[in-house]
Protein backbone atom coordinates (compact mmCIF):
# COMPACT_ATOMS: atom_id res chain seq x y z
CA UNK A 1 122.77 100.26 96.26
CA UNK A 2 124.63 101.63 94.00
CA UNK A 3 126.14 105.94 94.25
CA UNK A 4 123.72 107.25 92.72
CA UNK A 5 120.58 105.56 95.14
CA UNK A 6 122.71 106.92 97.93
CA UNK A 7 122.30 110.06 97.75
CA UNK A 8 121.13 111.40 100.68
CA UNK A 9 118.76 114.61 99.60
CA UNK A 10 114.91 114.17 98.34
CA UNK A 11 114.30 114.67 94.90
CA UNK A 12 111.18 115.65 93.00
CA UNK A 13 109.93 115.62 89.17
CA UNK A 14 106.84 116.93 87.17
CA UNK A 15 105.47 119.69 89.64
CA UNK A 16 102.09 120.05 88.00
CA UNK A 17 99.95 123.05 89.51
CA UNK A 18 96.56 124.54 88.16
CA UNK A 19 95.11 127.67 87.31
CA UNK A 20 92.81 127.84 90.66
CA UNK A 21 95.95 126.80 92.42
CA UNK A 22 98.05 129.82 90.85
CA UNK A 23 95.83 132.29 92.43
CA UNK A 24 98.51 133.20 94.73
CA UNK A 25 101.27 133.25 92.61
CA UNK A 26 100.51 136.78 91.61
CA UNK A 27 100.26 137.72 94.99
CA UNK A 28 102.90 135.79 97.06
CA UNK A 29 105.64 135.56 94.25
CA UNK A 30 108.71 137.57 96.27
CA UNK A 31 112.40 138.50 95.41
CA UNK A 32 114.74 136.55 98.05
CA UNK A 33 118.11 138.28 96.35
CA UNK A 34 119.41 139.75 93.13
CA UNK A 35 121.98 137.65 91.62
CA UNK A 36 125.57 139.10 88.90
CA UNK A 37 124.21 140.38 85.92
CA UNK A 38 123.34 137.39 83.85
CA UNK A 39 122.53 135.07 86.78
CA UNK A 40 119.37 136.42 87.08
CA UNK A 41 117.26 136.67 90.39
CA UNK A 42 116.09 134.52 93.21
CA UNK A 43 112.60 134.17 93.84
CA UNK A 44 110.26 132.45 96.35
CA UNK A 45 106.36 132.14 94.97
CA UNK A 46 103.68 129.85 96.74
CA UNK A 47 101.77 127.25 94.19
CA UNK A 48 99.26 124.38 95.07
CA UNK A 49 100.10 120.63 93.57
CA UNK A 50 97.40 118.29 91.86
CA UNK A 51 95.30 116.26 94.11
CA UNK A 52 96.36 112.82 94.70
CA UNK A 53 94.65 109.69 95.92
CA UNK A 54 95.35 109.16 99.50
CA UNK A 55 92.85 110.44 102.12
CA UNK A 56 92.66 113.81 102.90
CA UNK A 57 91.83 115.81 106.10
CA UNK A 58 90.48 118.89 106.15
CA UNK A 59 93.20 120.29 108.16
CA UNK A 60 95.54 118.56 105.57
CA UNK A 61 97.03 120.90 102.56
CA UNK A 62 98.66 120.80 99.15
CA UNK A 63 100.36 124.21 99.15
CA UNK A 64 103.81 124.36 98.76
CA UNK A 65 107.15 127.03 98.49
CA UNK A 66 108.79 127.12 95.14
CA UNK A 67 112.15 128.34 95.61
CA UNK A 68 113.89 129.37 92.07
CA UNK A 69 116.26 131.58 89.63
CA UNK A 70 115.29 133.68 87.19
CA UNK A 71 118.32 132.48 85.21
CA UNK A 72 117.69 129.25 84.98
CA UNK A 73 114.01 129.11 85.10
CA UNK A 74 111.87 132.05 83.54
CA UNK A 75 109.96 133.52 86.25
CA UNK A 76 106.22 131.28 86.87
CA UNK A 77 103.47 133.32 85.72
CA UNK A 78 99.63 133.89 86.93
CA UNK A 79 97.36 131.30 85.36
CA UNK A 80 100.06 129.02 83.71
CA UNK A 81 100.73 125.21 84.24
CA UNK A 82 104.37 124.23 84.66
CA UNK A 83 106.14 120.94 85.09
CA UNK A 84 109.36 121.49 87.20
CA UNK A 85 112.28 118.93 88.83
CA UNK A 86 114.47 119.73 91.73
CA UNK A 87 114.85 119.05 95.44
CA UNK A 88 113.16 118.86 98.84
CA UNK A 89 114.56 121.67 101.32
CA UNK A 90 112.21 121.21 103.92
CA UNK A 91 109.61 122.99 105.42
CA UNK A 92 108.45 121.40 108.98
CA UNK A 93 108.55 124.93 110.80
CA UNK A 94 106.01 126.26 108.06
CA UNK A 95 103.88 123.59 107.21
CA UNK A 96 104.65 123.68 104.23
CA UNK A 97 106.92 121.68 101.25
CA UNK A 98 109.89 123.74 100.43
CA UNK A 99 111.11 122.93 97.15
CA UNK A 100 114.61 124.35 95.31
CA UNK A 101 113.55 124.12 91.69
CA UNK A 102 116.47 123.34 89.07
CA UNK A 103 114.75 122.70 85.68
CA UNK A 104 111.91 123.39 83.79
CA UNK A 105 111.15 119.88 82.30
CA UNK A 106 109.06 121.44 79.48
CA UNK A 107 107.33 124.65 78.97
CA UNK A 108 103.95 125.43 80.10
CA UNK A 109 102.62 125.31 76.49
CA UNK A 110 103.19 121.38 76.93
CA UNK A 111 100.86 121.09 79.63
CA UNK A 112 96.76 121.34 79.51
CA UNK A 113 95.79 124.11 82.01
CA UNK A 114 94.29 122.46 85.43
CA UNK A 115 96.20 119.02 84.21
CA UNK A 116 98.89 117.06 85.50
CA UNK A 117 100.03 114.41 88.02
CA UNK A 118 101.44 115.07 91.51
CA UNK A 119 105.03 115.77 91.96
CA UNK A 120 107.10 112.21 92.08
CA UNK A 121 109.45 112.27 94.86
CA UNK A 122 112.36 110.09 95.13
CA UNK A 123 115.30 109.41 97.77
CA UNK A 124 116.83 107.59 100.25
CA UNK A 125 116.35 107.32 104.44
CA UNK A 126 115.95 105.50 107.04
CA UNK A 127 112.29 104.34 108.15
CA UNK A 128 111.44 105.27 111.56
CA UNK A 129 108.36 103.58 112.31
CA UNK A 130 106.05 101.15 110.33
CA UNK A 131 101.67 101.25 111.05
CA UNK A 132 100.07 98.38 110.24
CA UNK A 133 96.51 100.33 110.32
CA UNK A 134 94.23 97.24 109.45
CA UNK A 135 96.03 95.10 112.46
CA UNK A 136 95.79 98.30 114.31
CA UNK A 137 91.68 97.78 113.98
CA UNK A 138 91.21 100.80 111.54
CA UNK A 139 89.62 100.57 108.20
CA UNK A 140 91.35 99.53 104.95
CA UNK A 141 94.42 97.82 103.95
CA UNK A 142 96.96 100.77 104.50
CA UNK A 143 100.66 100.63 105.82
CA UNK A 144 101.84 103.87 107.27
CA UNK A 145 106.09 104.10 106.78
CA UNK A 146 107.84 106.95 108.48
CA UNK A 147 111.04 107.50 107.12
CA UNK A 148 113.49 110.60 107.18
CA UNK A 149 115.39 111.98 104.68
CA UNK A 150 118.23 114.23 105.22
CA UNK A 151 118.64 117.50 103.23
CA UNK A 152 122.18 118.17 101.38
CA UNK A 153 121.50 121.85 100.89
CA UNK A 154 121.23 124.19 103.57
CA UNK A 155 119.01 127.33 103.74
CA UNK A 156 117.02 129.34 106.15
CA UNK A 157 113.81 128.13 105.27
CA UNK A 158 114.61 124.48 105.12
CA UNK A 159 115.34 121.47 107.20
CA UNK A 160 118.38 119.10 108.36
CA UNK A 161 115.75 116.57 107.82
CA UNK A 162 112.65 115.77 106.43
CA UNK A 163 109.88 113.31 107.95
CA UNK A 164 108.21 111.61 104.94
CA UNK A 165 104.66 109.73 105.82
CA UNK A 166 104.84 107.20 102.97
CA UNK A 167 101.67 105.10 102.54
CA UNK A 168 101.08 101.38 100.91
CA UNK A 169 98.22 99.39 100.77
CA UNK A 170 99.03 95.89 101.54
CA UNK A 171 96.73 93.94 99.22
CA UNK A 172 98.45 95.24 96.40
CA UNK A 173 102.13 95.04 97.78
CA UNK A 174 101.73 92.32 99.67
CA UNK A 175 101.17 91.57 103.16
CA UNK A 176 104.57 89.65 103.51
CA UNK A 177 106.51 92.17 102.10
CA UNK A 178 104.80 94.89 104.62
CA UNK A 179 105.65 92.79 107.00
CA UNK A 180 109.14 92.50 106.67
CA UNK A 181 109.73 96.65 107.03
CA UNK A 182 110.96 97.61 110.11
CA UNK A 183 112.56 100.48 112.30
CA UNK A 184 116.09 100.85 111.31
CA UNK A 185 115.70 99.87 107.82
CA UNK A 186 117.54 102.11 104.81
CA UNK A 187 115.88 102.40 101.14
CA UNK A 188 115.43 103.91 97.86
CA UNK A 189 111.56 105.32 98.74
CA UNK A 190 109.67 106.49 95.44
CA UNK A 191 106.14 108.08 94.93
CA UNK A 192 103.94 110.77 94.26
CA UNK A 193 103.59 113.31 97.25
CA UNK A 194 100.05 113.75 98.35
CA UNK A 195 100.65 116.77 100.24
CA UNK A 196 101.20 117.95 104.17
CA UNK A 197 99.89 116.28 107.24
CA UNK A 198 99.33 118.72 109.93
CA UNK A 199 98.44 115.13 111.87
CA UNK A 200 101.97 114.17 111.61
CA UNK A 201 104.17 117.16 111.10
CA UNK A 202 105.23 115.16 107.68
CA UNK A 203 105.09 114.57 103.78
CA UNK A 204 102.62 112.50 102.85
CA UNK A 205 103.50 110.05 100.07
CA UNK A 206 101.76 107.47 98.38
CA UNK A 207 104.51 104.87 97.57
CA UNK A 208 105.10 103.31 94.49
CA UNK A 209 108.71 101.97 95.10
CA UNK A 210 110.70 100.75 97.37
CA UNK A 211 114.40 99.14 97.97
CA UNK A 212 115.21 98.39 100.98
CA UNK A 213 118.45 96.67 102.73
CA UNK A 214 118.01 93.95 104.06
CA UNK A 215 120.35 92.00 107.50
């Protein structure tokens, strides 16, 4: 791997929220300090991501935190659509995604209201435990990966660590490679987050990419 892969924090790209979702953001957008003149402020609003394709529970949620500054990104309005990049702070305590946002990718104007794919998350931990669900006798061809992340940047509302539930499907990956992931294993992981399982305390991902080391 080369510096860059090793970077220990999660990262995330094009955070895509609707206009139903942004109901709160009126409501729940508050002021977590005042920054130097110039700086601008920072502020903590709650959003809702686009709906992925892996299963969802009822008990399951999209929501998440968006922590931000005012001088760097224009504070996130009522009814608009934004695409965002940053990284993952955390969030187990809450049930909730915590997310420190660093750019605006593009403005909302770019965007179609109610469009937009789920955030892509990217980073690299260590896989705690691999579910083979059809050789556990459950339906479909879904692996369950459990890897954790750790978090570079410290606040009060986010983690040391992060437990990511990333999910494959092994007719399309391949049943050999599924096979060959394992406890212990380190990796690049890369997908687009489905939301929170309440289930699992953890991230749910549906994975797209993966690099792992190998003995």
């Amino acid at each position: 791997m080369n510096q860059e892969q090793q970077r220990s924090e999660q990262r995330y790209r094009s955070l895509n929220f609707n206009n139903e979702s942004n109901k709160h953001l009126k409501e729940l957008q508050s002021l977590v300090s005042r920054g130097a003149h110039g700086n601008g402020d920072t502020a903590l609003t709650w959003a809702s991501t686009a709906e992925g394709n892996l299963p969802f529970s009822e008990e399951d949620h999209r929501d998440v935190r968006l922590h931000y500054k005012t001088g760097i990104i224009p504070r996130l309005l009522y009814g608009e659509t934004y695409s965002l990049g940053g990284c993952v702070l955390g969030g187990k305590d809450y049930e909730m995604l915590f997310l420190d946002c660093e750019q605006q990718l593009h403005g909302h104007e770019g965007l179609a209201e109610g469009h937009g794919e789920p955030p892509r998350m990217t980073g690299v931990g260590s896989v705690v435990g691999v579910f083979d669900l059809a050789k556990d006798g459950e339906d479909g061809n879904k692996v369950e990966v459990f890897v954790v992340h750790k978090v570079d940047e410290y606040t009060d509302f986010g983690d040391k660590k992060i437990l990511v539930k990333y999910v494959l499907d092994s007719l399309e990956s391949g049943s050999e490679f599924a096979g060959q992931l394992y406890k212990g294993q380190r990796g690049r992981f890369e997908g687009q987050f489905n939301g929170w399982s309440r289930q699992d305390h953890a991230m749910m991902v549906e994975l797209e990419s993966v690099t792992v080391s190998t003995p």
